[in-house]
Protein backbone atom coordinates (compact mmCIF):
# COMPACT_ATOMS: atom_id res chain seq x y z
CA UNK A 1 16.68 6.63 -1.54
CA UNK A 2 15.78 9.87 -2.94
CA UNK A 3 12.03 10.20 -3.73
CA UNK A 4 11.05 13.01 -6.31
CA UNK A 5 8.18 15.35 -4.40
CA UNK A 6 5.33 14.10 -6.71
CA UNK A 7 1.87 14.36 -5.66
CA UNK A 8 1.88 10.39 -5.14
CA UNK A 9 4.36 10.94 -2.07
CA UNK A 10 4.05 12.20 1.24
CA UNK A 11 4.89 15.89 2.77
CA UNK A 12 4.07 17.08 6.27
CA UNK A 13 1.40 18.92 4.65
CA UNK A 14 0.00 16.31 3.09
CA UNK A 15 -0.95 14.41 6.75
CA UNK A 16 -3.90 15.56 7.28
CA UNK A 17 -5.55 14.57 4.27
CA UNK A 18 -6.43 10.67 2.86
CA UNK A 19 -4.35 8.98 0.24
CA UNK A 20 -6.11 9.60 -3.07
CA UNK A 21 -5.55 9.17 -6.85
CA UNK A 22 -2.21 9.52 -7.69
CA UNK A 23 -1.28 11.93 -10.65
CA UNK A 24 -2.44 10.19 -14.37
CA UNK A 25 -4.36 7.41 -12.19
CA UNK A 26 -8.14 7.13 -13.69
CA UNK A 27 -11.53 5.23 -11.60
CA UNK A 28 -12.36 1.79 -12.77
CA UNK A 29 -15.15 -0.04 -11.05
CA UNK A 30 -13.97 -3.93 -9.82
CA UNK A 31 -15.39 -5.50 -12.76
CA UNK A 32 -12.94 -2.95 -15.13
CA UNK A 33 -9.74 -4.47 -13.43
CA UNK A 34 -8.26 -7.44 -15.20
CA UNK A 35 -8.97 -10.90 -14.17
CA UNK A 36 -5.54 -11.51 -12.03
CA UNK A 37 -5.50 -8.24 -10.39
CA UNK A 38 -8.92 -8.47 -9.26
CA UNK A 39 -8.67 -11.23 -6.36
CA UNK A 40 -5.76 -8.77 -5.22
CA UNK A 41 -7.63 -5.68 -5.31
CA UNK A 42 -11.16 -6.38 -4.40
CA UNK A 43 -11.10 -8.07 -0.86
CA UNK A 44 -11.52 -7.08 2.88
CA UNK A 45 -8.20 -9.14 3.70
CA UNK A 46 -5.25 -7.80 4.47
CA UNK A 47 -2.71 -6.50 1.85
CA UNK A 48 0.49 -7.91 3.09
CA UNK A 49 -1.26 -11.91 3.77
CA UNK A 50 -2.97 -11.28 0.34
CA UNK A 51 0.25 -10.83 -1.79
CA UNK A 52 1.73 -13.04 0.23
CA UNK A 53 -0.62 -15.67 -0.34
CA UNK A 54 -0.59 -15.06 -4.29
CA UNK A 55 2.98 -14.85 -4.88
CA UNK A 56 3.69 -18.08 -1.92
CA UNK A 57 6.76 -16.24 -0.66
CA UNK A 58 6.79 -13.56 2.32
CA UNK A 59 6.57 -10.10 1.70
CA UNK A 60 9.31 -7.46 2.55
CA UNK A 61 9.27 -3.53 3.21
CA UNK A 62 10.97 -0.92 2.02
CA UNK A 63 10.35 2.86 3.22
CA UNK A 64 10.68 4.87 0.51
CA UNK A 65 9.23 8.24 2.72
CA UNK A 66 8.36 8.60 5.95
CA UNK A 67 6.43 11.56 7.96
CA UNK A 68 4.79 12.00 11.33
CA UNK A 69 3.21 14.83 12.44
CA UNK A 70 0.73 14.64 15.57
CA UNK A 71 -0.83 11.73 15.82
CA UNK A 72 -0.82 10.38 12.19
CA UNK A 73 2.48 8.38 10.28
CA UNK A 74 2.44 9.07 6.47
CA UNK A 75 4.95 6.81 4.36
CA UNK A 76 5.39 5.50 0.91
CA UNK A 77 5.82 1.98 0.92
CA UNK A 78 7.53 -0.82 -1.22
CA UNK A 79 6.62 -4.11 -0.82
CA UNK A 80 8.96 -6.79 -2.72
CA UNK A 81 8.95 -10.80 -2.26
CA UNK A 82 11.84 -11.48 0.46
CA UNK A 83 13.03 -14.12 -1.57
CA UNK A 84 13.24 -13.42 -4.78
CA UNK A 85 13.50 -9.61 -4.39
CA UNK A 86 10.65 -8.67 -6.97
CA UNK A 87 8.71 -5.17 -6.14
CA UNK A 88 4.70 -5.99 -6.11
CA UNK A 89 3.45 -3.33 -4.41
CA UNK A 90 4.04 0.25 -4.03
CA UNK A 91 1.81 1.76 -1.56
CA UNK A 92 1.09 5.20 1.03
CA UNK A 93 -0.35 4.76 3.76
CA UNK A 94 -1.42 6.98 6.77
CA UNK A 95 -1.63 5.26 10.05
CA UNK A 96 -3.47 6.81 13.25
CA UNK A 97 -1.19 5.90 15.87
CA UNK A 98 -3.79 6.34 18.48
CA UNK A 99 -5.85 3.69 17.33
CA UNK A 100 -2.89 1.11 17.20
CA UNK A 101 -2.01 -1.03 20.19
CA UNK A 102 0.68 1.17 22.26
CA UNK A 103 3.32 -2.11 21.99
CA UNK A 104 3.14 -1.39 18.01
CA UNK A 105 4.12 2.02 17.87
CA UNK A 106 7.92 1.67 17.36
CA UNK A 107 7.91 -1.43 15.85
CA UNK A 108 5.88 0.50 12.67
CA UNK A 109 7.73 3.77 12.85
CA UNK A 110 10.54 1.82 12.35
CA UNK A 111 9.30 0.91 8.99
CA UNK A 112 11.14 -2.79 8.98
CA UNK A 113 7.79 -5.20 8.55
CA UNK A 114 4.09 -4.27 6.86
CA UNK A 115 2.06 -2.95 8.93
CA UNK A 116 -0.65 -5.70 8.09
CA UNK A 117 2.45 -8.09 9.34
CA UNK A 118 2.83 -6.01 12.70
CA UNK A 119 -1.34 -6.26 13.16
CA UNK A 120 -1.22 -9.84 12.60
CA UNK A 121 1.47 -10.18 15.12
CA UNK A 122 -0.33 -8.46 17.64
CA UNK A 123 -3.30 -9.70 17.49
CA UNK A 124 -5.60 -7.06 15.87
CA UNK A 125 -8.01 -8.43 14.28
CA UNK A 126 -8.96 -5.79 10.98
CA UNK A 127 -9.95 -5.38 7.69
CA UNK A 128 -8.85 -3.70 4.72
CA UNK A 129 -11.96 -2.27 2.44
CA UNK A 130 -11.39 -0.84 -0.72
CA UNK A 131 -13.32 2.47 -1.26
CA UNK A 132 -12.05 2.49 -5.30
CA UNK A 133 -10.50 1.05 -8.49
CA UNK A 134 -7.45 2.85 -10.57
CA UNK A 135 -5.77 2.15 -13.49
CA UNK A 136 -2.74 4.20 -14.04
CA UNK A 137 0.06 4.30 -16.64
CA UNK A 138 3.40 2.86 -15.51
CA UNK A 139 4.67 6.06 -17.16
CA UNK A 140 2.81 8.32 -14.83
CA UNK A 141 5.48 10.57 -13.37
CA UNK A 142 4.85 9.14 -9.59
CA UNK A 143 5.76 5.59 -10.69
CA UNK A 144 8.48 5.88 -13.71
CA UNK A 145 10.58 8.14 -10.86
CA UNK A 146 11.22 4.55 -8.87
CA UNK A 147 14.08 2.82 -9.50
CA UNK A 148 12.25 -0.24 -8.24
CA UNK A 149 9.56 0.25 -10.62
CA UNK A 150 11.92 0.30 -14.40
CA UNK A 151 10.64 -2.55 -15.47
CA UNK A 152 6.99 -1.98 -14.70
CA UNK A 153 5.15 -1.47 -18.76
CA UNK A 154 1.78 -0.55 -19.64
CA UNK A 155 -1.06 -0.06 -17.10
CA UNK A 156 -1.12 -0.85 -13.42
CA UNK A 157 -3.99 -0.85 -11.20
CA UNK A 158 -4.77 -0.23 -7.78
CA UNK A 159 -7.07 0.42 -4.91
CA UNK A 160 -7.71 3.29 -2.14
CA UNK A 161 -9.13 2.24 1.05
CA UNK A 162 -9.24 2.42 4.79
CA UNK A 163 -7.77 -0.06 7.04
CA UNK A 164 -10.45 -0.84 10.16
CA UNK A 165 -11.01 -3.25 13.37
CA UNK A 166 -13.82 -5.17 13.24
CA UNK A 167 -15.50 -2.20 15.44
CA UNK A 168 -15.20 0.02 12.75
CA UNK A 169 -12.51 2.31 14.48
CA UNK A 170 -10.14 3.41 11.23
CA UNK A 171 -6.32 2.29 11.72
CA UNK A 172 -5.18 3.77 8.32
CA UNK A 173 -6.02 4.60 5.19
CA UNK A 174 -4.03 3.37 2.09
CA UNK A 175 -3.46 3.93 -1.52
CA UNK A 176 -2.18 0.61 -3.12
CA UNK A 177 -0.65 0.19 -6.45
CA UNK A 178 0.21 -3.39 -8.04
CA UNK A 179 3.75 -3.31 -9.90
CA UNK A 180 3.47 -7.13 -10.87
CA UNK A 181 0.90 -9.76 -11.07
CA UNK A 182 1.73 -13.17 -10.41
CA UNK A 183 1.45 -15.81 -13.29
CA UNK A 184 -1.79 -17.88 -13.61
CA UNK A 185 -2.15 -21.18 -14.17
């Protein structure tokens, strides 16, 4: 897939620097977000078991963009249900390599399961903290660019955050936008 250069997406100049706001996004606190993207958005779990969890199907990946340069991996991120195909997530993400168990490093540069799927698989135990709230138009110029995101209407929100071990030591840090909400009962 083609991704337009956007300020939401990655370049090798980019690496060095935490996912932030993308374009048109604006800061809401956790009370600001609506009541069925909040249990998605302000936890400590991680991403990939949370979404899971909500939407009770298995979440697949999609890499969208993909950079390494040193010791960091940048990439934009879909993920979609495996099942039913529906995009839920679009996310970038820069992962210290370093920090990650050696047995993990090709399995995530190969971009074929989440990286909170590959933690849980190896054992690391981690958490994901937000550091903020966004709301952001589905129009913005990042998002409407996606072919995976034409249906997406209105206002999305998201998170930024970092991605630890329990010890603290920072595995990645993450800018996470919701593209769907599951229905509430």
């Amino acid at each position: 897939m083609s991704i337009p250069s956007h300020s939401f997406f990655i370049d090798s100049a980019d690496l060095a620097m935490a996912p932030s706001l993308p374009a048109g996004a604006v800061s809401v606190t956790a009370a600001d977000l609506p009541e069925a993207a909040r249990p998605l958005l302000d936890h400590e779990r991680g991403m990939t078991a949370t979404l899971e969890a909500a939407w009770d199907e298995r979440m697949a990946l999609e890499v969208l963009d993909a950079h390494e340069v040193g010791e960091c991996l940048a990439r934009t991120v879909l993920l979609y249900g495996a099942d039913s195909g529906r995009p839920v997530e679009l996310g970038r993400i820069v992962i210290h390599l370093p920090s990650l168990p050696e047995s993990i490093h090709e399995p995530v540069r190969g971009g074929i399961l989440p990286f909170g799927t590959l933690l849980a698989q190896a054992g690391v135990a981690f958490r994901s903290r937000p550091d903020g709230f966004f709301r952001i138009p589905a129009s913005a110029p990042d998002l409407a660019a996606l072919p995976a995101l034409a249906g997406c209407a209105g206002e999305l929100f998201g998170r930024t955050g970092r991605v630890t071990r329990l010890d603290g030591t920072l595995l990645a840090e993450v800018t996470e936008i919701l593209t769907a909400l599951p229905a509430r009962d």
